[in-house]
Protein backbone atom coordinates (compact mmCIF):
# COMPACT_ATOMS: atom_id res chain seq x y z
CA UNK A 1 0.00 0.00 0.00
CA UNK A 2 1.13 3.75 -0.67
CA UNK A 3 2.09 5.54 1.93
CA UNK A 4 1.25 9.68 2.52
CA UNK A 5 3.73 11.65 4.09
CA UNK A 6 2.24 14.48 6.57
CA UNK A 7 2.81 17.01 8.13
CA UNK A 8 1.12 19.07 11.50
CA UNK A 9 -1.03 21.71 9.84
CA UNK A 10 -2.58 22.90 13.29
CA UNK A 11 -4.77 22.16 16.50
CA UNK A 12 -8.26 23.40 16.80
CA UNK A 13 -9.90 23.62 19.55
CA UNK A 14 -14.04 22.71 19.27
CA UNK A 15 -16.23 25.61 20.52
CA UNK A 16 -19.60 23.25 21.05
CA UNK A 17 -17.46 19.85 22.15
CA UNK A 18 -15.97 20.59 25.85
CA UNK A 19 -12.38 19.58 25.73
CA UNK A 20 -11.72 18.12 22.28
CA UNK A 21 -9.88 18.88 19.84
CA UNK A 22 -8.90 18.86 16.04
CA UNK A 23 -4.86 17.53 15.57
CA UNK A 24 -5.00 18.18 11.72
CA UNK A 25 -2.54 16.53 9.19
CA UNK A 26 -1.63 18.16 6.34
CA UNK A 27 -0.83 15.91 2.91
CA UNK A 28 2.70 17.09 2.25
CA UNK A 29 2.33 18.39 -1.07
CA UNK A 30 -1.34 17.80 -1.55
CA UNK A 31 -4.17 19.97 -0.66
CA UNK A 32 -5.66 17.25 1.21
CA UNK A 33 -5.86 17.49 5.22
CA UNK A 34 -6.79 14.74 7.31
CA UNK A 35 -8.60 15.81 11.23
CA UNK A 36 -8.22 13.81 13.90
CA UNK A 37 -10.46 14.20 17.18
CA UNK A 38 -8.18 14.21 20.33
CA UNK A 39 -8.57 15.01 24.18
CA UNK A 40 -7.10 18.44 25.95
CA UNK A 41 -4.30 16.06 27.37
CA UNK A 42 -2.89 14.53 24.62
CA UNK A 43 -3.58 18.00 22.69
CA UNK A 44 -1.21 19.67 25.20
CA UNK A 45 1.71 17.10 25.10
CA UNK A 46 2.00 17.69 20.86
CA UNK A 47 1.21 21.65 21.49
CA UNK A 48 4.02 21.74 24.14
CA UNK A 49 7.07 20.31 21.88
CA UNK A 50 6.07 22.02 18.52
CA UNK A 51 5.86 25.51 20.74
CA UNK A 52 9.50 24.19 22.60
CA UNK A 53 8.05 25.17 26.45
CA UNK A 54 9.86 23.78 29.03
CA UNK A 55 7.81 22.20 31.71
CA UNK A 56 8.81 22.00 35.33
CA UNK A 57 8.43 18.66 35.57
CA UNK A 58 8.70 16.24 32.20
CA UNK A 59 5.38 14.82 30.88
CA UNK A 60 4.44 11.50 29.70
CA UNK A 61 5.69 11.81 26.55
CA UNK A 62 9.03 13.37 27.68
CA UNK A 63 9.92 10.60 30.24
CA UNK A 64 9.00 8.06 27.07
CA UNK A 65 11.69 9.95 24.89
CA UNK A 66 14.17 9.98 27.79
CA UNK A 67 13.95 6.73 28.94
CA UNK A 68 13.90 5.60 24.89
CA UNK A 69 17.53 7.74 24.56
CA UNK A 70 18.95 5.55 27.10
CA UNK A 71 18.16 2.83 26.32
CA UNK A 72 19.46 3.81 22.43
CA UNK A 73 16.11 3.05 20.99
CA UNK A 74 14.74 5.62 18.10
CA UNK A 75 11.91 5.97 16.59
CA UNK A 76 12.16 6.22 12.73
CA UNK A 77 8.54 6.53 12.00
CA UNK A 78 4.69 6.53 12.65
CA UNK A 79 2.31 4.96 10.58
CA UNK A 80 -1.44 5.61 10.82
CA UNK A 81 -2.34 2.36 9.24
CA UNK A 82 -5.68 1.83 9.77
CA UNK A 83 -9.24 3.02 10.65
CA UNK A 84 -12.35 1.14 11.50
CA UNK A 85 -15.77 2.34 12.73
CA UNK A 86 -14.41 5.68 12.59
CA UNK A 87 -11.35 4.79 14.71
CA UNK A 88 -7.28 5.26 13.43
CA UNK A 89 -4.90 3.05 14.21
CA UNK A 90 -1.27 4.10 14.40
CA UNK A 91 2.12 2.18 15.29
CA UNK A 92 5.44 3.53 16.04
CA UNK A 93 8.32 1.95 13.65
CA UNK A 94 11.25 1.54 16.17
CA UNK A 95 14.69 0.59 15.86
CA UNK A 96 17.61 -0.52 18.92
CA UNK A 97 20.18 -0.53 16.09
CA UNK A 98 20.29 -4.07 15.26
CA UNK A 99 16.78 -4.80 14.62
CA UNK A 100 12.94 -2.73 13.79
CA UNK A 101 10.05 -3.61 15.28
CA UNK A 102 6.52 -2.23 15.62
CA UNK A 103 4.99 -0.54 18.63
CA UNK A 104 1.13 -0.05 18.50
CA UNK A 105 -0.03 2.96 19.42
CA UNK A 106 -3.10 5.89 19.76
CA UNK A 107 -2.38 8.34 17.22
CA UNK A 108 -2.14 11.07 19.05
CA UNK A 109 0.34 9.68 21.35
CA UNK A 110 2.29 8.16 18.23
CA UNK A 111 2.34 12.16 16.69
CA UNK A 112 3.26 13.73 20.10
CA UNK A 113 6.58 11.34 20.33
CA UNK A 114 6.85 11.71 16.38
CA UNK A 115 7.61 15.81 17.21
CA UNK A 116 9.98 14.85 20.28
CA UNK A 117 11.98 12.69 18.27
CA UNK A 118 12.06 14.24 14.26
CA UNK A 119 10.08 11.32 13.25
CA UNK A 120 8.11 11.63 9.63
CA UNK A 121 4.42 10.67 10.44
CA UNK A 122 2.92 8.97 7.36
CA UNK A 123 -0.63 7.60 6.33
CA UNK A 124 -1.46 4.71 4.07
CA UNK A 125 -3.51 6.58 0.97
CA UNK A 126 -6.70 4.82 1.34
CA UNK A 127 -7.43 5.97 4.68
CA UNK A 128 -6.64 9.38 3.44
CA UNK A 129 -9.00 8.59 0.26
CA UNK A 130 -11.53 7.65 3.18
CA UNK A 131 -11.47 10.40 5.90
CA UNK A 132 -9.28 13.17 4.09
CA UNK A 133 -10.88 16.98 3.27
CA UNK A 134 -9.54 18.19 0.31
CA UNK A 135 -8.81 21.69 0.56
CA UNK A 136 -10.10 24.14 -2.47
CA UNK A 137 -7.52 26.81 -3.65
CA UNK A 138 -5.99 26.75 0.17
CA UNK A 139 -8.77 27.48 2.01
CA UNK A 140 -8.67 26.16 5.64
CA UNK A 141 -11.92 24.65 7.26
CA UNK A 142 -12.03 25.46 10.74
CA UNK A 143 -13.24 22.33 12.58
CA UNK A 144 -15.75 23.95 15.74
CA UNK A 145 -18.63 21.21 15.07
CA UNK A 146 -16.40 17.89 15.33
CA UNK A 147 -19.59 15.37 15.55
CA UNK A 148 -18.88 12.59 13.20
CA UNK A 149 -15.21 13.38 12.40
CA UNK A 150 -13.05 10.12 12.84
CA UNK A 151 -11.38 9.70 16.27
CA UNK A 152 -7.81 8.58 17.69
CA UNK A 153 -8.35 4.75 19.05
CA UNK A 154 -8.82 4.91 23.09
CA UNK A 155 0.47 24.51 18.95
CA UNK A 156 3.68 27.14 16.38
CA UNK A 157 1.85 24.25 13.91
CA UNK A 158 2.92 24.99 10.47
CA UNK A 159 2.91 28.85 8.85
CA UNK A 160 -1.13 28.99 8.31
CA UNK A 161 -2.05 30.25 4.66
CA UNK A 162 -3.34 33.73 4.02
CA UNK A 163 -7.12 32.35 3.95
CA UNK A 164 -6.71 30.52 7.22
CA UNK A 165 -4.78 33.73 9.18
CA UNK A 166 -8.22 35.18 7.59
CA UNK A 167 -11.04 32.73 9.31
CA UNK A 168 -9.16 32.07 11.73
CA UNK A 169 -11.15 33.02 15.03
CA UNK A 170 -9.51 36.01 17.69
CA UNK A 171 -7.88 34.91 20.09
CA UNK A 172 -8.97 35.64 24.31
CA UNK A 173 -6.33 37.59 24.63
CA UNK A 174 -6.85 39.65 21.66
CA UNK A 175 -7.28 42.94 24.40
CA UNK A 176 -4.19 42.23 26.73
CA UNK A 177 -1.23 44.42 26.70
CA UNK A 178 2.02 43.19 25.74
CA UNK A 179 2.90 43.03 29.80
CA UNK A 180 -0.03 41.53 30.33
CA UNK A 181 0.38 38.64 27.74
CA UNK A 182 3.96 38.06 28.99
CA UNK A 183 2.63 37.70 32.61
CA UNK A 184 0.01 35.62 32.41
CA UNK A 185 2.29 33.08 29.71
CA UNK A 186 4.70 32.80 32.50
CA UNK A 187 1.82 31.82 35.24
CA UNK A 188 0.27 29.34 32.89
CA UNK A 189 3.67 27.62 32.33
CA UNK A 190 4.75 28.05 36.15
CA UNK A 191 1.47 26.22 37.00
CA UNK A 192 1.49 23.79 34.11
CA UNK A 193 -0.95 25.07 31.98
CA UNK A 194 0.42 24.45 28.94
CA UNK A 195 -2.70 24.44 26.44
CA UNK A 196 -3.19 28.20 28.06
CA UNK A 197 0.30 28.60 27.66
CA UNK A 198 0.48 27.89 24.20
CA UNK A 199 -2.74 30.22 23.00
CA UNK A 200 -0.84 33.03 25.02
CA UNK A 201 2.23 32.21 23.26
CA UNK A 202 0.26 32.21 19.44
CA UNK A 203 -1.41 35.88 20.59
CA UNK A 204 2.62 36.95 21.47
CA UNK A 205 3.89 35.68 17.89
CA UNK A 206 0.56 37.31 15.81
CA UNK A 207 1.72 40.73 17.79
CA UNK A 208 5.51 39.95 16.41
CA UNK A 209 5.05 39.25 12.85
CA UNK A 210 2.26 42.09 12.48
């Protein structure tokens, strides 16, 4: 079967489903995009590495990629390889050096190591040909209603395009000051906020590049 390299296109966060979100995968090359329902948890743990925060204390995923290095086992890549009543399956491909083997994994957990340890995340083209939204002339669907979109098996995300920076909703802390922004982004990371953290941090950038 083919595989289809992707790549993180974004996170969005579902204004009518309390606590889930959207982890969307862009086809590299391809106007195709490919959403993926996830909890505030596992949200957080992919948000935290692609926006390079520093925790206090490691998470889940960063003990993983820790305990992995020492143990001089890397992961080489994830595979969503299947879905079924609406559910993806992913594995991690892993290798000690001397042999590969397969891990089986949620997806979301499989992406948020894939980001920790420069792994390529691929898809095998007829689950993209199944659950994939092509995207017209670049536009960018914002996901709020995510009832019926298919669902992992239990944040900077890549420059948006013009059309998405357009629909793309304002942000809480549209109104804060500069000091304001920078105070509350250090509370939120001081108490572990991180998915806080990281919308504080995207309102800080917007302010920066325009």
């Amino acid at each position: 079967m083919k595989k289809i390299k992707l790549d993180i296109v974004g996170l969005s966060y579902s204004q009518t489903q309390s606590g889930a979100y959207a982890l969307v995968l862009g086809e590299m090359g391809g106007n195709r995009r490919l959403p993926i329902i996830i909890g505030g948890f596992e949200a957080q743990a992919i948000a935290v590495e692609i926006e390079k925060m520093q925790p206090s204390r490691p998470l889940t995923h960063d003990l993983f990629k820790t305990f992995a290095d020492n143990f001089q086992i890397n992961i080489q890549e994830v595979l969503i390889y299947n879905l079924i009543d609406g559910i993806f399956f992913a594995k991690l491909v892993c290798s000690n050096g001397d042999k590969t083997f397969d891990i089986d994994s949620r997806t979301s957990d499989a992406v948020a190591l894939a980001v920790r340890f420069g792994a390529p995340i691929y898809v095998y083209d007829f689950i993209m040909d199944a659950a994939g939204i092509v995207i017209e002339s670049n536009d960018f669907a914002f996901l709020e209603n995510l009832e019926g979109l298919p669902k992992e098996n239990t944040m900077t995300t890549a420059t948006p395009t013009p059309a998405e920076k357009e629909h793309a909703p304002k942000s809480p802390y549209f109104n804060m000051s500069d000091d304001q922004l920078e105070i509350n982004l250090k509370k939120a990371i001081e108490a572990e906020q991180y998915e806080t953290a990281a919308k504080i941090r995207d309102e800080i950038d917007r302010r920066k590049k325009g």
